[in-house]
C-alpha atoms as a PDB file:
ATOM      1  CA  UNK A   1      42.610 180.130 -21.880  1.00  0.00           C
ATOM      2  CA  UNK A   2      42.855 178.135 -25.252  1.00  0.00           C
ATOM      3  CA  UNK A   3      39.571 179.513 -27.505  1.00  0.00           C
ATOM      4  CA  UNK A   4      39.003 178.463 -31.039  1.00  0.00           C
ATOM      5  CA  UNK A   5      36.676 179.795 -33.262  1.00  0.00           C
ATOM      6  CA  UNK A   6      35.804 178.216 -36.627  1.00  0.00           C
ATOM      7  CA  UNK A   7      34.037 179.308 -39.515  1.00  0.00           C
ATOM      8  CA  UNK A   8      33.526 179.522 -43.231  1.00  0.00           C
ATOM      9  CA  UNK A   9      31.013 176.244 -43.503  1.00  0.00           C
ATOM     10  CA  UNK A  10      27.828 176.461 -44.984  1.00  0.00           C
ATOM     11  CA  UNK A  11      25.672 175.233 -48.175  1.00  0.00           C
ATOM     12  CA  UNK A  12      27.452 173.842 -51.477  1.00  0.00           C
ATOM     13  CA  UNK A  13      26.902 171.837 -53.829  1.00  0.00           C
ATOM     14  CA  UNK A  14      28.395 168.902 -55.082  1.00  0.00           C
ATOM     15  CA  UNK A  15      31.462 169.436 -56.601  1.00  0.00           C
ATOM     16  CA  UNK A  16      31.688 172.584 -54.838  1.00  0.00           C
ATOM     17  CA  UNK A  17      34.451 174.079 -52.696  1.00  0.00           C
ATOM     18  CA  UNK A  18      34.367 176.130 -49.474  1.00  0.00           C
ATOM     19  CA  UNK A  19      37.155 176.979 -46.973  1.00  0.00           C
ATOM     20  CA  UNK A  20      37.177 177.160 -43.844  1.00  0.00           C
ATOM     21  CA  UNK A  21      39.188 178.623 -40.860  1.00  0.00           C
ATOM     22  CA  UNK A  22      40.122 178.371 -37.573  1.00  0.00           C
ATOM     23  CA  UNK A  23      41.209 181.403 -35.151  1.00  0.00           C
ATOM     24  CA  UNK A  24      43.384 180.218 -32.102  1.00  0.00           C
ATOM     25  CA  UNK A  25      44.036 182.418 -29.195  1.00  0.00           C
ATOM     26  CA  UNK A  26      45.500 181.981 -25.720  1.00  0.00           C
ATOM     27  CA  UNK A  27      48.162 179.689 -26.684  1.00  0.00           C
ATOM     28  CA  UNK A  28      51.847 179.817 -28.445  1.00  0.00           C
ATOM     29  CA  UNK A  29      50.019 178.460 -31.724  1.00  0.00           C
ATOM     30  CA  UNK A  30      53.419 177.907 -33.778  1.00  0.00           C
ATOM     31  CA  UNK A  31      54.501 175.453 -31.393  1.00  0.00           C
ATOM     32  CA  UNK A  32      51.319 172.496 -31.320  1.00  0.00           C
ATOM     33  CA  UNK A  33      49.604 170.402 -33.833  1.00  0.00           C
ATOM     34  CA  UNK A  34      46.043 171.212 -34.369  1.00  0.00           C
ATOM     35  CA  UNK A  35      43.602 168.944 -36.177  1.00  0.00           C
ATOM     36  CA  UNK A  36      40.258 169.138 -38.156  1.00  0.00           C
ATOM     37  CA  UNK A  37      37.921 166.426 -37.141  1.00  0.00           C
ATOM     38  CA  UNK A  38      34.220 166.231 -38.349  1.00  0.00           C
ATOM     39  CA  UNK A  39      31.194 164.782 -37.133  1.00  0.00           C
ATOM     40  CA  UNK A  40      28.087 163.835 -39.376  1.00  0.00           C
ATOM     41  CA  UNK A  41      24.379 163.303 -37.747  1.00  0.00           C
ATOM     42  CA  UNK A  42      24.191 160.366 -36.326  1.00  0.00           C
ATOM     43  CA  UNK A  43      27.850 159.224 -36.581  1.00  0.00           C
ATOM     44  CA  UNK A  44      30.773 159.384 -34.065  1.00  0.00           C
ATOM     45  CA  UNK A  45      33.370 162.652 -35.025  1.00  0.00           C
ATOM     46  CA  UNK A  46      36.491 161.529 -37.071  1.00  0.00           C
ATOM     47  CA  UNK A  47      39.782 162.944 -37.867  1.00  0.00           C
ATOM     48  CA  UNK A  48      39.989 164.289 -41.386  1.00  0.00           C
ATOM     49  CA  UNK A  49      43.754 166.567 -41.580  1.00  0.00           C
ATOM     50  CA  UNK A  50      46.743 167.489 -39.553  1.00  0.00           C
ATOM     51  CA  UNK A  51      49.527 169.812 -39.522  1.00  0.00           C
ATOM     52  CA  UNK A  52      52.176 169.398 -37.323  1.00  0.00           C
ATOM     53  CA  UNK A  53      54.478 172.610 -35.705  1.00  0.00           C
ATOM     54  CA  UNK A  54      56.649 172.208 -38.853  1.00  0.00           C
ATOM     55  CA  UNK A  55      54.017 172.205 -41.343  1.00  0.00           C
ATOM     56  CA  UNK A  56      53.997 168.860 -42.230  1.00  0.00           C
ATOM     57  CA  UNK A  57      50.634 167.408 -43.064  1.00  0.00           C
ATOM     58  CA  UNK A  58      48.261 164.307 -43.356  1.00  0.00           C
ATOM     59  CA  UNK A  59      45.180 163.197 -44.103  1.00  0.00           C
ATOM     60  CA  UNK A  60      42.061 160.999 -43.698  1.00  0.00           C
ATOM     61  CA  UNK A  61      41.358 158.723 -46.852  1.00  0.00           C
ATOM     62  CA  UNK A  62      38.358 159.859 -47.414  1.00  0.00           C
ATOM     63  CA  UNK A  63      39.718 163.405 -48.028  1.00  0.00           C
ATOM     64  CA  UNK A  64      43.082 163.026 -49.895  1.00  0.00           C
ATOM     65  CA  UNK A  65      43.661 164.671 -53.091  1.00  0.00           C
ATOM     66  CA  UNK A  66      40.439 167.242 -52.278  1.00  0.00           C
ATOM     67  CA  UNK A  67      41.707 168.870 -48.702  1.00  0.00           C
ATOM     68  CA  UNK A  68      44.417 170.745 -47.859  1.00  0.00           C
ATOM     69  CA  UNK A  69      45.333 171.753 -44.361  1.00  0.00           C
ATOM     70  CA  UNK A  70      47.031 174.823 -43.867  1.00  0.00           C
ATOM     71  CA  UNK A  71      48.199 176.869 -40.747  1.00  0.00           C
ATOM     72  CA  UNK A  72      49.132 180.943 -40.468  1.00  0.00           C
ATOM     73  CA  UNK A  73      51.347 181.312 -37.539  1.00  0.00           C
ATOM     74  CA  UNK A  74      51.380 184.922 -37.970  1.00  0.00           C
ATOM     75  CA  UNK A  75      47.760 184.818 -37.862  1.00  0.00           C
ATOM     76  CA  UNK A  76      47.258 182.171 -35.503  1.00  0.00           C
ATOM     77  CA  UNK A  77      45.210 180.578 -37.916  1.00  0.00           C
ATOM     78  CA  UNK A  78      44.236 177.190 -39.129  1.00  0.00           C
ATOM     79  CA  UNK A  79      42.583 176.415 -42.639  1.00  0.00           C
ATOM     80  CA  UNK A  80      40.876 173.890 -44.598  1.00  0.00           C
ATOM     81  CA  UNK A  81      40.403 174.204 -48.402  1.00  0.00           C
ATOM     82  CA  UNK A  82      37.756 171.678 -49.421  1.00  0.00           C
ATOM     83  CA  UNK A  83      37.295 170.835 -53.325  1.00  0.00           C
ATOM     84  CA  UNK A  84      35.148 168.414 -55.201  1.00  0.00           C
ATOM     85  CA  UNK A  85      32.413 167.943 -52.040  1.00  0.00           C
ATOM     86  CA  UNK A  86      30.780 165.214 -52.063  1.00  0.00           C
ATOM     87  CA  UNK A  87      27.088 164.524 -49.705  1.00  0.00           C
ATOM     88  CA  UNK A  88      29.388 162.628 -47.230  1.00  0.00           C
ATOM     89  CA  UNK A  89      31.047 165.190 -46.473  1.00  0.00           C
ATOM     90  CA  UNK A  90      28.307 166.898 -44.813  1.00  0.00           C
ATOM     91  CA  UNK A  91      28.869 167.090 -40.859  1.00  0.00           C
ATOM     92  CA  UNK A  92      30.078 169.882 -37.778  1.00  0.00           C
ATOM     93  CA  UNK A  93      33.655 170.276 -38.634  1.00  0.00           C
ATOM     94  CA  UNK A  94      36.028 171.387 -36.020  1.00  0.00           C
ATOM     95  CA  UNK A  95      39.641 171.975 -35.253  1.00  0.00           C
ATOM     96  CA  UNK A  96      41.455 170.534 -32.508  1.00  0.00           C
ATOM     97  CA  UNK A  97      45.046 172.189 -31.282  1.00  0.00           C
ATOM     98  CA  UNK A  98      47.014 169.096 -29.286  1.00  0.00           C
ATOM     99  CA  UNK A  99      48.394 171.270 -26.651  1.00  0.00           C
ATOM    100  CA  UNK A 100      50.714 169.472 -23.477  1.00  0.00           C
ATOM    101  CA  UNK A 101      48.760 165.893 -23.876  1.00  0.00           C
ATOM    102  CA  UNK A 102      45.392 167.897 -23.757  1.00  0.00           C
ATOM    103  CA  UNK A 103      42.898 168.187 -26.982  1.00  0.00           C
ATOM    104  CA  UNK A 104      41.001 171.771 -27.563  1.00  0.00           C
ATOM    105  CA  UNK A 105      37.641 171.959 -29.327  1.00  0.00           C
ATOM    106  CA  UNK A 106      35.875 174.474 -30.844  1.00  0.00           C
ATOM    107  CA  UNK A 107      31.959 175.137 -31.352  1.00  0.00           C
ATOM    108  CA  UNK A 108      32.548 173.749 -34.895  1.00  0.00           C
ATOM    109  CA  UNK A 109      31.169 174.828 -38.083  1.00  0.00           C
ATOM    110  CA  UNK A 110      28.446 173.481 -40.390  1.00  0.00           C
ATOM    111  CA  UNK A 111      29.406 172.116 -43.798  1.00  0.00           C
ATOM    112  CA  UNK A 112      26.031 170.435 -46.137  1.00  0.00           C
ATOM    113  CA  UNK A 113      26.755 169.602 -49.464  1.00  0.00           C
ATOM    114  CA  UNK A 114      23.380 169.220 -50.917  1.00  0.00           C
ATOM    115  CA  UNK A 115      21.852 169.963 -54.604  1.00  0.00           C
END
């Protein structure tokens, strides 16, 4: 059973960073692509960052030049640095593993970039 546990969100303000990460278990984790998505209040959840099997990455507009998506196969482990925050970049943020045509979500974390 795919589980996915994210954390590392919380309070920052703007201009701040945080990081945050994402434990995978029950899978081969070296082998899929796994996403972060986010979802702010009141808004439908949209893809921010991706890193493929081979560590090749890509990103959402909105978020180039201040994310960076990382992976730890060793560790089984997914990251997301975030610098220069910005108040729309409070939302739930979650990663998402691709695995055999199916997506996996996690319980998500809570970023709020507030002064």
């Amino acid at each position: 059973q795919v589980q996915l546990v994210e954390s590392g969100g919380g309070l920052v303000q703007p201009g701040g960073s945080l990081r945050l990460s994402c434990a995978v278990s029950g899978t081969v984790f070296n082998r899929w692509t796994v996403d972060w998505y986010r979802q702010a209040p009141e808004k439908q959840r949209e893809w921010v960052a991706t890193i493929t099997a081979d560590h090749s990455t890509s990103y959402a507009d909105s978020v180039k030049a201040r994310f960076t998506i990382t992976r730890d196969d060793a560790k089984t482990t997914l990251y997301l640095q975030m610098s220069s925050l910005k108040p729309d970049d409070t939302a739930v943020y979650y990663c998402s593993p691709l695995i055999l045509g199916r997506r996996y979500w996690g319980q998500g974390t809570q970023v709020t970039v507030s002064s």
